[in-house]
PDB file of N, CA and C in Angstrom:
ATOM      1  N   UNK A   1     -21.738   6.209 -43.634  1.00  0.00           N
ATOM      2  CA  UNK A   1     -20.623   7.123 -43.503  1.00  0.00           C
ATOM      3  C   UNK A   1     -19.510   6.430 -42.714  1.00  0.00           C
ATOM      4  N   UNK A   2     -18.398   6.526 -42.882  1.00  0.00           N
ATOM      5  CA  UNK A   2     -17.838   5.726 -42.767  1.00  0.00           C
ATOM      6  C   UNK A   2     -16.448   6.584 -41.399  1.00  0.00           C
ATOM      7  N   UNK A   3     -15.909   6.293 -40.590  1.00  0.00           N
ATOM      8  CA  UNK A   3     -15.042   6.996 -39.701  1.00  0.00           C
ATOM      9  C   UNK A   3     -13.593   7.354 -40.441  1.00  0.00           C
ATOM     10  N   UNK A   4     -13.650   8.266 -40.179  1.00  0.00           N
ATOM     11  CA  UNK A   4     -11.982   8.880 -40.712  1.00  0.00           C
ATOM     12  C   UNK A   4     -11.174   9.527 -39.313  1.00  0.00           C
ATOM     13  N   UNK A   5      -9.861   9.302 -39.560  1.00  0.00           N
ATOM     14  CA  UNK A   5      -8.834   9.207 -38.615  1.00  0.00           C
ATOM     15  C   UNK A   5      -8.318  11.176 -38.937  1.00  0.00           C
ATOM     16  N   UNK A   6      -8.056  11.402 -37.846  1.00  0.00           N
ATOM     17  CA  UNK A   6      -7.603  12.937 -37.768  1.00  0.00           C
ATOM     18  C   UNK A   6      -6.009  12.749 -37.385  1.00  0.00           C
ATOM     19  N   UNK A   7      -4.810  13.313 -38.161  1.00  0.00           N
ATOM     20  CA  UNK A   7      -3.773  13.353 -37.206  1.00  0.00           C
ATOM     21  C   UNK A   7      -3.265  14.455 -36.877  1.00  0.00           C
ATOM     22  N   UNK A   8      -2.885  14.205 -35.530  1.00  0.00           N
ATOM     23  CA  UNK A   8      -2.530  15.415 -34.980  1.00  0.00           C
ATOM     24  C   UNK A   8      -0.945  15.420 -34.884  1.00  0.00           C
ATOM     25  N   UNK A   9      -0.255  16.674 -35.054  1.00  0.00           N
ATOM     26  CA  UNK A   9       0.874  17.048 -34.378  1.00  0.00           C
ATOM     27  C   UNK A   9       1.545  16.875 -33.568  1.00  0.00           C
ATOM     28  N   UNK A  10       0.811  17.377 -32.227  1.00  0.00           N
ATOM     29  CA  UNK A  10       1.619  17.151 -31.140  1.00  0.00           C
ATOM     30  C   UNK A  10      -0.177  16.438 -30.055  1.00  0.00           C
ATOM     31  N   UNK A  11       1.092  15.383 -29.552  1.00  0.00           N
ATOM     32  CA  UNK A  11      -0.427  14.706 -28.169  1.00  0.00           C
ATOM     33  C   UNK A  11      -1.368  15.780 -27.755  1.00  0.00           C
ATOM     34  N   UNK A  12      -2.744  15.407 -27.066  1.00  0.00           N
ATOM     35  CA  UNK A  12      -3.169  16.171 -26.724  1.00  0.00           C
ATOM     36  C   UNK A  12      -3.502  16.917 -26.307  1.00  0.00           C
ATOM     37  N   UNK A  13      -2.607  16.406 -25.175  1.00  0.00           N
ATOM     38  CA  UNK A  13      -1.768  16.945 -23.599  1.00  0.00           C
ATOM     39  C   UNK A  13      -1.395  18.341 -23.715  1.00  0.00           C
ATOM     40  N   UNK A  14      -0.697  18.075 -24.383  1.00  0.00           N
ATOM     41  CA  UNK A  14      -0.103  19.640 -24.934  1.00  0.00           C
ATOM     42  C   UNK A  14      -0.699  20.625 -24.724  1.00  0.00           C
ATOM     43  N   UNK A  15      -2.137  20.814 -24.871  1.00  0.00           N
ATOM     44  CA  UNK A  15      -2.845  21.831 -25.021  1.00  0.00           C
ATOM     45  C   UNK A  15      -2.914  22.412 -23.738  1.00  0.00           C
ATOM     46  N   UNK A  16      -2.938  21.789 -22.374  1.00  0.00           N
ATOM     47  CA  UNK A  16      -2.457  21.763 -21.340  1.00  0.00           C
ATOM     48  C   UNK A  16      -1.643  22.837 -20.696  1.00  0.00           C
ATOM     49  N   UNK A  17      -0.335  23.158 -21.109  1.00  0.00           N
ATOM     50  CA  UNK A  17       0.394  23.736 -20.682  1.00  0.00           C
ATOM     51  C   UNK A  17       0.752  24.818 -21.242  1.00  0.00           C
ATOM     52  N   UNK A  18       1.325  25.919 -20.753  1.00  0.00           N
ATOM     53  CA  UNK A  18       0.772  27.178 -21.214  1.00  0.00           C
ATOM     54  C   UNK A  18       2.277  27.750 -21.202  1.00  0.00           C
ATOM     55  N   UNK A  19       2.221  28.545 -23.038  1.00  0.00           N
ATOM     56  CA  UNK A  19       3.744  29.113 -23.102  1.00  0.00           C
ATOM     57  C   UNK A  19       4.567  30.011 -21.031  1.00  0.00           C
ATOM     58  N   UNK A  20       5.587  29.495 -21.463  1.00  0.00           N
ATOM     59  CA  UNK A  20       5.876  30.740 -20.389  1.00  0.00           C
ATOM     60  C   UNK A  20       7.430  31.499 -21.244  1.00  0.00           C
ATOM     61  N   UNK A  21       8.136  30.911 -22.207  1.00  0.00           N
ATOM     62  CA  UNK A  21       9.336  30.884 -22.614  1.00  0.00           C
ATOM     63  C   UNK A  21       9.675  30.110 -23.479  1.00  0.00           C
ATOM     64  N   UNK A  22      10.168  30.701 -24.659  1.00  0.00           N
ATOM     65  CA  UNK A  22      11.151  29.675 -25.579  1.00  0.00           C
ATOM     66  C   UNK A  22      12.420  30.781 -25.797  1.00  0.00           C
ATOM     67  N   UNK A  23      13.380  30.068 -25.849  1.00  0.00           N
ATOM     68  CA  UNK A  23      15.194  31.098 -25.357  1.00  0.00           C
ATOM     69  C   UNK A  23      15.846  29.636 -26.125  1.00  0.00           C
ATOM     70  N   UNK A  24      16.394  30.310 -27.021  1.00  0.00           N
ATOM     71  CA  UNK A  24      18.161  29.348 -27.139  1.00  0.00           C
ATOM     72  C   UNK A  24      17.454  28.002 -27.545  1.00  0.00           C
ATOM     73  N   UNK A  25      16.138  27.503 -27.905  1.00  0.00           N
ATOM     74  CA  UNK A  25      15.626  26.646 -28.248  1.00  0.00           C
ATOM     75  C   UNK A  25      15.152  25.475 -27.251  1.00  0.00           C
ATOM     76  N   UNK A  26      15.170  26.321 -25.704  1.00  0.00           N
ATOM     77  CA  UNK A  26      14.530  25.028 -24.829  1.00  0.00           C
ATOM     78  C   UNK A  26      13.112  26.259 -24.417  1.00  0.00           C
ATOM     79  N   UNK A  27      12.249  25.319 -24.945  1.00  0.00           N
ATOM     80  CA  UNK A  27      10.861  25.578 -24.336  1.00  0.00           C
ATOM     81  C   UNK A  27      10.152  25.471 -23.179  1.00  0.00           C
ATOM     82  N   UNK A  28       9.829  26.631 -22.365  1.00  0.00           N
ATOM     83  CA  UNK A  28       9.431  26.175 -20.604  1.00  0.00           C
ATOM     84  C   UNK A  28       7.878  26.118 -21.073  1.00  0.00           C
ATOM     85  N   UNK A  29       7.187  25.714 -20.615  1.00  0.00           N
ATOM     86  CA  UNK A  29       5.750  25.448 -20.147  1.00  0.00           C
ATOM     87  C   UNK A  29       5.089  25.231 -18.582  1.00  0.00           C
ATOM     88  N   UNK A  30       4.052  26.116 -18.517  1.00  0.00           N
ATOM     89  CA  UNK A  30       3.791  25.827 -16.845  1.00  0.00           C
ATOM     90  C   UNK A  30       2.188  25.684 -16.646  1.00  0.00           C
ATOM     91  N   UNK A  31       1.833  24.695 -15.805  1.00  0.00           N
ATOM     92  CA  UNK A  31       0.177  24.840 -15.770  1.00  0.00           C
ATOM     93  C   UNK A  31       0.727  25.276 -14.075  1.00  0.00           C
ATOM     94  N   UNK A  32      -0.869  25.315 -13.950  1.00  0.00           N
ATOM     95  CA  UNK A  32      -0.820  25.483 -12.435  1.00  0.00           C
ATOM     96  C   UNK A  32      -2.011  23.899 -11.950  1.00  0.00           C
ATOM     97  N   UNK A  33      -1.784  24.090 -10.672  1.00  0.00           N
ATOM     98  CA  UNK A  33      -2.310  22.582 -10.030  1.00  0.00           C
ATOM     99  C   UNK A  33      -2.430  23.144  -8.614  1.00  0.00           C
ATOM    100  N   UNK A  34      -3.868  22.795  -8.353  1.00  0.00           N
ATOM    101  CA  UNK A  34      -4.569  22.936  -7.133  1.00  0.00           C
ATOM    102  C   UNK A  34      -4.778  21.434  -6.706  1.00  0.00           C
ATOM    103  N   UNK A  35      -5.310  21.693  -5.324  1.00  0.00           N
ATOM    104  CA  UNK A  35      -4.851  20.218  -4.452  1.00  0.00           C
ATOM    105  C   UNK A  35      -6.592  20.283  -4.272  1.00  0.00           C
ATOM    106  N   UNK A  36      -7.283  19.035  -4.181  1.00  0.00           N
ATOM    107  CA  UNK A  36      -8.335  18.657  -3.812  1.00  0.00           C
ATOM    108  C   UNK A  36      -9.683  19.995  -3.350  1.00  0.00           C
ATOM    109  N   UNK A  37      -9.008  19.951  -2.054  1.00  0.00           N
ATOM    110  CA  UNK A  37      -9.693  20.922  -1.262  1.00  0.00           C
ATOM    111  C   UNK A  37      -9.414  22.210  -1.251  1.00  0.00           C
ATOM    112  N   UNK A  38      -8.344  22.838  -2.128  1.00  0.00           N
ATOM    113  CA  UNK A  38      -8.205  24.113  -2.395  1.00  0.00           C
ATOM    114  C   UNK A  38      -7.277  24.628  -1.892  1.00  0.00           C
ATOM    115  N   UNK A  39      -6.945  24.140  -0.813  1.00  0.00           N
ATOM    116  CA  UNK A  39      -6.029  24.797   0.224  1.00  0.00           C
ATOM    117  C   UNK A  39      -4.499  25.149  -0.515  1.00  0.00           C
ATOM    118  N   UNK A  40      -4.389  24.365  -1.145  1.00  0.00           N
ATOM    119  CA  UNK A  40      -2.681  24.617  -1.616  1.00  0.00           C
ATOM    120  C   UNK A  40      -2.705  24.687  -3.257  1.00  0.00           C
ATOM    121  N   UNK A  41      -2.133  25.776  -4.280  1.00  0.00           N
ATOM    122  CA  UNK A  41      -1.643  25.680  -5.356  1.00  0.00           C
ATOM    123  C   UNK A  41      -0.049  25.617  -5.985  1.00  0.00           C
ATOM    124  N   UNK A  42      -0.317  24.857  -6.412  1.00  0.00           N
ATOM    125  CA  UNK A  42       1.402  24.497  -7.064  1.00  0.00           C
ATOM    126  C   UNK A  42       1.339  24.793  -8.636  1.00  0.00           C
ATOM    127  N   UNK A  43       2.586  24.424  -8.623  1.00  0.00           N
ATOM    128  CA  UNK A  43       3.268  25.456 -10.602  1.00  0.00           C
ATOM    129  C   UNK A  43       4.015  24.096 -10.922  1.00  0.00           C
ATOM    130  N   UNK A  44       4.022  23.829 -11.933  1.00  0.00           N
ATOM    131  CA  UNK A  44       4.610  22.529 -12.634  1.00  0.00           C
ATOM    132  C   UNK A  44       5.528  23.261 -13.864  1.00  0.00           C
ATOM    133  N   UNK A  45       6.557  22.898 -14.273  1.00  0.00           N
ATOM    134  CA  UNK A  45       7.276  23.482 -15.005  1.00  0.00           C
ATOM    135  C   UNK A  45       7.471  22.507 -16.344  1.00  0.00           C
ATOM    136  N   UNK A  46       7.622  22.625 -17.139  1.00  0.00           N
ATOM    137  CA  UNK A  46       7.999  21.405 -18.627  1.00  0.00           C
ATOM    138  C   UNK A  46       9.003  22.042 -19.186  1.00  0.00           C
ATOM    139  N   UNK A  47      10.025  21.770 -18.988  1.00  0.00           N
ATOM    140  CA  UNK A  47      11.308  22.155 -20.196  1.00  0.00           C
ATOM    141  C   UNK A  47      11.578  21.123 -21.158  1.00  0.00           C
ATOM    142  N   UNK A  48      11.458  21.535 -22.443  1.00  0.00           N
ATOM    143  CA  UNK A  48      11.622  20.752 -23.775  1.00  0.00           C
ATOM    144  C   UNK A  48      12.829  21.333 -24.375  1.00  0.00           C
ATOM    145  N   UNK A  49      13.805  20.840 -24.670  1.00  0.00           N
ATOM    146  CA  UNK A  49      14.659  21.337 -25.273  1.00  0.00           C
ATOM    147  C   UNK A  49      14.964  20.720 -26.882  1.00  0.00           C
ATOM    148  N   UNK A  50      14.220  21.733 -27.844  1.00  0.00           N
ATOM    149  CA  UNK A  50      13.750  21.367 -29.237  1.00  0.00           C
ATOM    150  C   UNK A  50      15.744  21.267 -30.290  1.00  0.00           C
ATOM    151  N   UNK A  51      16.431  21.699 -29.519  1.00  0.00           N
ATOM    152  CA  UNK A  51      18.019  21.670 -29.906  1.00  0.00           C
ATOM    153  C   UNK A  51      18.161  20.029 -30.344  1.00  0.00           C
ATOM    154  N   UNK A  52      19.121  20.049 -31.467  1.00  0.00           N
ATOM    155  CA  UNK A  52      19.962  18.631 -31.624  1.00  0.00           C
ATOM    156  C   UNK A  52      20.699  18.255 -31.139  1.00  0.00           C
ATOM    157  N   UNK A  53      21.445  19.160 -30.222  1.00  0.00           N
ATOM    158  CA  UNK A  53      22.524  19.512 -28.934  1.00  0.00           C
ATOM    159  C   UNK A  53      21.814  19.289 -27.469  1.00  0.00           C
ATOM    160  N   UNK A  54      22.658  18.584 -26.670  1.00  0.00           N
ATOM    161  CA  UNK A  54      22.481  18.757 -25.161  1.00  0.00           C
ATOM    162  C   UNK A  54      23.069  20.794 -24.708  1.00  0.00           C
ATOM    163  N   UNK A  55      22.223  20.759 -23.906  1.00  0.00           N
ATOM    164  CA  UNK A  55      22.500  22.128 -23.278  1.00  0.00           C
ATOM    165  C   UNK A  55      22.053  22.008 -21.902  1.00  0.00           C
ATOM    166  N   UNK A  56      22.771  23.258 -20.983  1.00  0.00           N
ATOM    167  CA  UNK A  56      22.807  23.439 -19.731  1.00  0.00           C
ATOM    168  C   UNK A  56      21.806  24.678 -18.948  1.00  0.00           C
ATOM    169  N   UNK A  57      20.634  24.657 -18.339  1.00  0.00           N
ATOM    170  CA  UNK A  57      19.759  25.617 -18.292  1.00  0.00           C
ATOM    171  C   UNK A  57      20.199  25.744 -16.837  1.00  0.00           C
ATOM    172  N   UNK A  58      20.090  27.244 -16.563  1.00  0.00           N
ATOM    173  CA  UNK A  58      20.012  27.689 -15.371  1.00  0.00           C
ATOM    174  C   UNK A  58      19.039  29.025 -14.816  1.00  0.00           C
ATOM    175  N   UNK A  59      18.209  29.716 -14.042  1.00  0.00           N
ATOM    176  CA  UNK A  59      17.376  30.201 -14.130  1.00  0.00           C
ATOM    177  C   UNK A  59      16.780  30.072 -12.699  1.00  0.00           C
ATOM    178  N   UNK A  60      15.780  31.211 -12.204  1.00  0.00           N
ATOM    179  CA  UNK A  60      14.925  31.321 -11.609  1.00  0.00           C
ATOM    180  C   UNK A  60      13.578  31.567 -11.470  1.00  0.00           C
ATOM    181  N   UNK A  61      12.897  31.188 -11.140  1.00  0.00           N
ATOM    182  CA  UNK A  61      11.610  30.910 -11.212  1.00  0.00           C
ATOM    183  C   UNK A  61      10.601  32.162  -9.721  1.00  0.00           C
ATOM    184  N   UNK A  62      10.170  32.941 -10.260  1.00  0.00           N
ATOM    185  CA  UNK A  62       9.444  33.850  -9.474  1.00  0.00           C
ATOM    186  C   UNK A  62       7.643  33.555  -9.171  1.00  0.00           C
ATOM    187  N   UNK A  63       7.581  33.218  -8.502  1.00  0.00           N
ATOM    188  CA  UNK A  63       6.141  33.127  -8.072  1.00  0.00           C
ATOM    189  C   UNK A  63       5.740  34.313  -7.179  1.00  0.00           C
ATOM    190  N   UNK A  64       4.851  35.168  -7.435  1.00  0.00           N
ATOM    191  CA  UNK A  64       4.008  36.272  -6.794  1.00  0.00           C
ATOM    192  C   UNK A  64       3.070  35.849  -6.414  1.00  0.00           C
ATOM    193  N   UNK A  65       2.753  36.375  -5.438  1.00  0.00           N
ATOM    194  CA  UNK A  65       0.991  36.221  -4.694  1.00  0.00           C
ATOM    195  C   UNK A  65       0.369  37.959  -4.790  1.00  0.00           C
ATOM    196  N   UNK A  66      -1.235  37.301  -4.702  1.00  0.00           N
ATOM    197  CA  UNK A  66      -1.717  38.436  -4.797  1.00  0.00           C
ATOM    198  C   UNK A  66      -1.628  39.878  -3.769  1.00  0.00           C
ATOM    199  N   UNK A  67      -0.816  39.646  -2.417  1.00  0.00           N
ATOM    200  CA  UNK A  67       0.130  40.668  -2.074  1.00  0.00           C
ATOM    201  C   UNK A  67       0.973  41.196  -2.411  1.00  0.00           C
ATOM    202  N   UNK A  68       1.337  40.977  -3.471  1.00  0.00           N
ATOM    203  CA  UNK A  68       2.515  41.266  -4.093  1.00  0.00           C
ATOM    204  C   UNK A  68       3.885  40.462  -3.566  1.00  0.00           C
ATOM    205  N   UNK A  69       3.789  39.906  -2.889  1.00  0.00           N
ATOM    206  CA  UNK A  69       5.078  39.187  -1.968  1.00  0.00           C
ATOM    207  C   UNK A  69       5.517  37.928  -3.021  1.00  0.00           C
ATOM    208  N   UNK A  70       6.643  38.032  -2.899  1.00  0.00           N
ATOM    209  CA  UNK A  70       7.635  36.834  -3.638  1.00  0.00           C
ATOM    210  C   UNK A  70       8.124  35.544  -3.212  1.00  0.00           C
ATOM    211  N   UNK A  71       8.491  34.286  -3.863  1.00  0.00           N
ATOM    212  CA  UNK A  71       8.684  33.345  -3.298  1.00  0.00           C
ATOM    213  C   UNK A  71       9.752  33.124  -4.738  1.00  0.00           C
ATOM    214  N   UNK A  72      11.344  33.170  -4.619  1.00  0.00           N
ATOM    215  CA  UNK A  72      11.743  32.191  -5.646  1.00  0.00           C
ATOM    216  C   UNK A  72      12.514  30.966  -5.618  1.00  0.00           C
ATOM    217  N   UNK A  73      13.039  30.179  -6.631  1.00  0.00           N
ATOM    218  CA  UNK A  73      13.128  29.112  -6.135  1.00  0.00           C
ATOM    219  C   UNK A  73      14.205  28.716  -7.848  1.00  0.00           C
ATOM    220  N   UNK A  74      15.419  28.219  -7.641  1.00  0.00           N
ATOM    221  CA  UNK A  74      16.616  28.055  -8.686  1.00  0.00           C
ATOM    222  C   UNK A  74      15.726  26.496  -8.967  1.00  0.00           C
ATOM    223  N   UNK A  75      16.191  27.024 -11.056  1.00  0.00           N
ATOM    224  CA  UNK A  75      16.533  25.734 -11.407  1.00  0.00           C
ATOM    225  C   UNK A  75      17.374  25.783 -12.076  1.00  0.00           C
ATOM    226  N   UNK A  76      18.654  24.460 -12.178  1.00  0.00           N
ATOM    227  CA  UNK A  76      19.489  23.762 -12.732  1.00  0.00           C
ATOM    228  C   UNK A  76      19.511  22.764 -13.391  1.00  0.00           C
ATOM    229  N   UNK A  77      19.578  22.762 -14.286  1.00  0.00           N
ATOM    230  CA  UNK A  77      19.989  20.977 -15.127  1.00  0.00           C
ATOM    231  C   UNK A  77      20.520  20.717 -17.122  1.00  0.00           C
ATOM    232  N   UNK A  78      20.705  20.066 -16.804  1.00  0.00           N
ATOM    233  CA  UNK A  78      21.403  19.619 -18.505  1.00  0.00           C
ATOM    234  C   UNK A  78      19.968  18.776 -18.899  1.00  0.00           C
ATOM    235  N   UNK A  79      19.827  19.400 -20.210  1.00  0.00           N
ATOM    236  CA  UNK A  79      19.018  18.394 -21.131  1.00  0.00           C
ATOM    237  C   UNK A  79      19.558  17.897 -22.589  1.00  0.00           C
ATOM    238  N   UNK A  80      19.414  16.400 -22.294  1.00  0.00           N
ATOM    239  CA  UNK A  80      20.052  16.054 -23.799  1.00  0.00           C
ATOM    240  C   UNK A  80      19.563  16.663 -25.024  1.00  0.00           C
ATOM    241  N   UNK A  81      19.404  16.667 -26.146  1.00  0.00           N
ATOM    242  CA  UNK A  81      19.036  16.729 -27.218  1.00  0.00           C
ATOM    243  C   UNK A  81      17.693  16.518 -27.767  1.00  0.00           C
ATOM    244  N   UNK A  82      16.211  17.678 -27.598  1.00  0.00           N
ATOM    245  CA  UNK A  82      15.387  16.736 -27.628  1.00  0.00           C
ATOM    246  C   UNK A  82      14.379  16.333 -26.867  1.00  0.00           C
ATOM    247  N   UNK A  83      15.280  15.970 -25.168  1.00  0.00           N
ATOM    248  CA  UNK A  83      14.810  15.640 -24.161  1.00  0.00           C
ATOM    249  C   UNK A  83      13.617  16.567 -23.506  1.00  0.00           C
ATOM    250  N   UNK A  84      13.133  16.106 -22.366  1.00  0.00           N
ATOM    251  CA  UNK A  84      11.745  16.740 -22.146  1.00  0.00           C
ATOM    252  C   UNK A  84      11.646  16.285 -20.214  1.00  0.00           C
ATOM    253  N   UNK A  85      11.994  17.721 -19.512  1.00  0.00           N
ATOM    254  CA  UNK A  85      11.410  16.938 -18.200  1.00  0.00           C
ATOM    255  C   UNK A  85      10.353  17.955 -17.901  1.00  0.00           C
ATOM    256  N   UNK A  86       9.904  17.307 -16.563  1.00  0.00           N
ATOM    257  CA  UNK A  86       8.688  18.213 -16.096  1.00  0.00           C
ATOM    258  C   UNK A  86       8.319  17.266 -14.270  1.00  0.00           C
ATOM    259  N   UNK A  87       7.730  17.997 -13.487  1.00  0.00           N
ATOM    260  CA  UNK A  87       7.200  17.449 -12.608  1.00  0.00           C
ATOM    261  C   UNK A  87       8.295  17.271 -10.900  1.00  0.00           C
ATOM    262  N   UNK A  88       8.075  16.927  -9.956  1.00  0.00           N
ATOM    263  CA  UNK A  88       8.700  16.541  -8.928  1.00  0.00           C
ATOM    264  C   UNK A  88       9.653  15.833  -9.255  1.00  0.00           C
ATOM    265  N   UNK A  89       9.562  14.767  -9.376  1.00  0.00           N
ATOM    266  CA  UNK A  89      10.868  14.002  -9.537  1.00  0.00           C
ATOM    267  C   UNK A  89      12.023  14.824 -10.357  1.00  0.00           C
ATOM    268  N   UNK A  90      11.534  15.979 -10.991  1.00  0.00           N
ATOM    269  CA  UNK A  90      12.865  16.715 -12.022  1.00  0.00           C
ATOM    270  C   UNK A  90      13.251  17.625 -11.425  1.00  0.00           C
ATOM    271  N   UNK A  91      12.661  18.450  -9.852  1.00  0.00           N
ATOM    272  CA  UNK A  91      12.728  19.566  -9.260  1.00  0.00           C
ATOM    273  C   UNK A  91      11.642  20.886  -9.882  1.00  0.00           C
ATOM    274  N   UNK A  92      11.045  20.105 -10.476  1.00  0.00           N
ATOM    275  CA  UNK A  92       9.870  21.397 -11.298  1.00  0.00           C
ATOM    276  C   UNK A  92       9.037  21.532 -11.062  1.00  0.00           C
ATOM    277  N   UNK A  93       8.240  21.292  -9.260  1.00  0.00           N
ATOM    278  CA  UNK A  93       6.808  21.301  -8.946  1.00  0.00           C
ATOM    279  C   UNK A  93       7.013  22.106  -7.646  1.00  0.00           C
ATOM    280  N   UNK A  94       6.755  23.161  -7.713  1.00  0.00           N
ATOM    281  CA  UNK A  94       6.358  24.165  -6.335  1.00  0.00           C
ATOM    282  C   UNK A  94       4.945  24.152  -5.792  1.00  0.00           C
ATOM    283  N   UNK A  95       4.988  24.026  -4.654  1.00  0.00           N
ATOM    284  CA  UNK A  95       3.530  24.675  -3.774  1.00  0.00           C
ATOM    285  C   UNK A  95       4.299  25.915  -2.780  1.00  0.00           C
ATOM    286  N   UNK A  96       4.417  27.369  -3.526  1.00  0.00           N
ATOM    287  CA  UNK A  96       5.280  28.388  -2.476  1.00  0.00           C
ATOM    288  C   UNK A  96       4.471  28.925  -1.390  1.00  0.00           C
ATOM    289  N   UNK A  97       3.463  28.942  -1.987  1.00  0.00           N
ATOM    290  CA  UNK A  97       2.737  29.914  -0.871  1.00  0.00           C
ATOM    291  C   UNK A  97       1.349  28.550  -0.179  1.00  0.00           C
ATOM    292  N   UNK A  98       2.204  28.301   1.146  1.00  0.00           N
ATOM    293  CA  UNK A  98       0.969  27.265   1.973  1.00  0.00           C
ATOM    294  C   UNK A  98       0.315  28.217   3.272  1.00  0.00           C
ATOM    295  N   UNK A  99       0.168  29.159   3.267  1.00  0.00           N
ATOM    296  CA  UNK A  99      -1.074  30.074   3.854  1.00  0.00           C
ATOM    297  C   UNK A  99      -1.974  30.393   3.236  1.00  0.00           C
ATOM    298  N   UNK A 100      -2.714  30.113   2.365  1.00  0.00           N
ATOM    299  CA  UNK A 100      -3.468  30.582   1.498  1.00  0.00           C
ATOM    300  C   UNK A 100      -3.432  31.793   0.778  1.00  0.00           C
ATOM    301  N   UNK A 101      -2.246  31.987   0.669  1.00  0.00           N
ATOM    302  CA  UNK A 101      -2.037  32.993  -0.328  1.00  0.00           C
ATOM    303  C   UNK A 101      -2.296  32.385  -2.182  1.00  0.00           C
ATOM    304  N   UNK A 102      -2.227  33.015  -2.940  1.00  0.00           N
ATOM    305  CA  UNK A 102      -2.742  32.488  -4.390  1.00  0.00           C
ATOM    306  C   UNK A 102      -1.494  33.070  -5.124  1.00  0.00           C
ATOM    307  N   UNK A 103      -0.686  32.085  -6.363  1.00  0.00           N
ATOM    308  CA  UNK A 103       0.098  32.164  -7.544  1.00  0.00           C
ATOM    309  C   UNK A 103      -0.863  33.653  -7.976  1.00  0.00           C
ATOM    310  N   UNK A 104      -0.075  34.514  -8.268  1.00  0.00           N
ATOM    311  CA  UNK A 104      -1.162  35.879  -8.766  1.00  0.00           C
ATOM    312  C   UNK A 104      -0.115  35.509 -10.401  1.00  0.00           C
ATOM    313  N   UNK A 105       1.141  35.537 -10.644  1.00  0.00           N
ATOM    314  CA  UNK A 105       2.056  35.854 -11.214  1.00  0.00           C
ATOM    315  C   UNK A 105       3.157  34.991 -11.457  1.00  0.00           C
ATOM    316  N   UNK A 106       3.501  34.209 -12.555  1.00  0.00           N
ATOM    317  CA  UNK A 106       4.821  33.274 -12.489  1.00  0.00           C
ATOM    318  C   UNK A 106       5.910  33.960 -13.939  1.00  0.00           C
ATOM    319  N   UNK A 107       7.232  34.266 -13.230  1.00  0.00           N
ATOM    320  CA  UNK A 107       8.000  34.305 -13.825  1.00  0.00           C
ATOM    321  C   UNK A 107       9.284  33.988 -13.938  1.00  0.00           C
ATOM    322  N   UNK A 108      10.297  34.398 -14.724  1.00  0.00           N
ATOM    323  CA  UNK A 108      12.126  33.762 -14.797  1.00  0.00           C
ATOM    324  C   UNK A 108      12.694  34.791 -14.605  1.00  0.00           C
ATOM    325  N   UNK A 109      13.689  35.187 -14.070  1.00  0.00           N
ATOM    326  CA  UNK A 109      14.907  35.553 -13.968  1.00  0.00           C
ATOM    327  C   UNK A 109      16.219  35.204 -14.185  1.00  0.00           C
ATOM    328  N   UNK A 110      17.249  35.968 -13.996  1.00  0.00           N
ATOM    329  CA  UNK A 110      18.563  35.082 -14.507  1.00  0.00           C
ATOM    330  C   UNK A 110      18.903  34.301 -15.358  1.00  0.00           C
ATOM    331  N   UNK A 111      18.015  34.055 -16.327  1.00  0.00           N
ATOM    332  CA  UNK A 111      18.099  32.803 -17.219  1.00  0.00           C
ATOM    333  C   UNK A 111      19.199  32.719 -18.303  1.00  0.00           C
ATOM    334  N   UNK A 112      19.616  31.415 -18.066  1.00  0.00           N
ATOM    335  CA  UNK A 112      21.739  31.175 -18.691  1.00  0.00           C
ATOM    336  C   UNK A 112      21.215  29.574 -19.667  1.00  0.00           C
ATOM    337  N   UNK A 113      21.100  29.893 -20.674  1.00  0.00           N
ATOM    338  CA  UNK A 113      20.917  28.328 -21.417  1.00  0.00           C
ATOM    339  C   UNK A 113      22.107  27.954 -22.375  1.00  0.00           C
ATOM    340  N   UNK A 114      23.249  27.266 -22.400  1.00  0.00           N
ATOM    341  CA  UNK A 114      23.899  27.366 -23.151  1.00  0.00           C
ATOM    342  C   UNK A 114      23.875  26.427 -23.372  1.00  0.00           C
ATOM    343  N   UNK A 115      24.729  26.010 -25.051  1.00  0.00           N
ATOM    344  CA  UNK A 115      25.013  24.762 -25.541  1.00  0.00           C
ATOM    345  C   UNK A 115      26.250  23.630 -24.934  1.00  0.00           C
ATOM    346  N   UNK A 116      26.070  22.492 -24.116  1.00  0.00           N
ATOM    347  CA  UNK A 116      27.358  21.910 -23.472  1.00  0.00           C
ATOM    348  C   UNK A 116      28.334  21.171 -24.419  1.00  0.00           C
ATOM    349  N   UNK A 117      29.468  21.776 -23.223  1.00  0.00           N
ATOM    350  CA  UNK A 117      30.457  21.717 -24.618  1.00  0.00           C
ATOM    351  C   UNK A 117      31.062  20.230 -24.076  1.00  0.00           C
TER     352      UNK A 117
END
């Protein structure tokens, strides 16, 4: 029997990150990420913007804990055409709650995506 090749779509990675939003054709994605020892959880954000156009995203990002208490936190930026960020270096990695409180809830507000002119 002989091996046969499977192709896939999209990397595998992908499977990874979990809808949170698609608007105006830029796609958010968010996992969550715990630190070693437990103590701290953080939110990672992926904006893909599936447009042939650069556009300008603006928006807020709501993190709840299981008190119900809020933590939010602005994002801003232009994505070319296409383009794809995600992680610290892009401004897209929170740890809000460092008392041991827990992400219960992640959501957007305000959200402004337009095409740049």
């Amino acid at each position: 029997m002989g091996l046969r090749a499977i192709a896939q779509e999209e990397p595998w990675w992908t499977a990874v990150w979990k809808p949170l939003l698609t608007y105006r054709g830029v796609e958010i994605t968010y996992l969550f990420y715990a630190e070693k020892d437990g103590s701290y959880e953080g939110v990672v954000l992926r904006l893909h913007n599936r447009n042939d156009f650069p556009v300008v995203c603006r928006f807020q990002v709501v993190f709840r804990a299981d008190d119900g208490s809020e933590e939010v936190a602005w994002v801003a930026d232009t994505l070319r055409a296409g383009e794809m960020r995600t992680g610290g270096l892009s401004g897209l990695f929170w740890m809000p709650f460092r008392d041991g409180r827990s992400v219960a809830e992640l959501g957007l507000r305000k959200i402004r995506i337009e095409a740049l002119q």
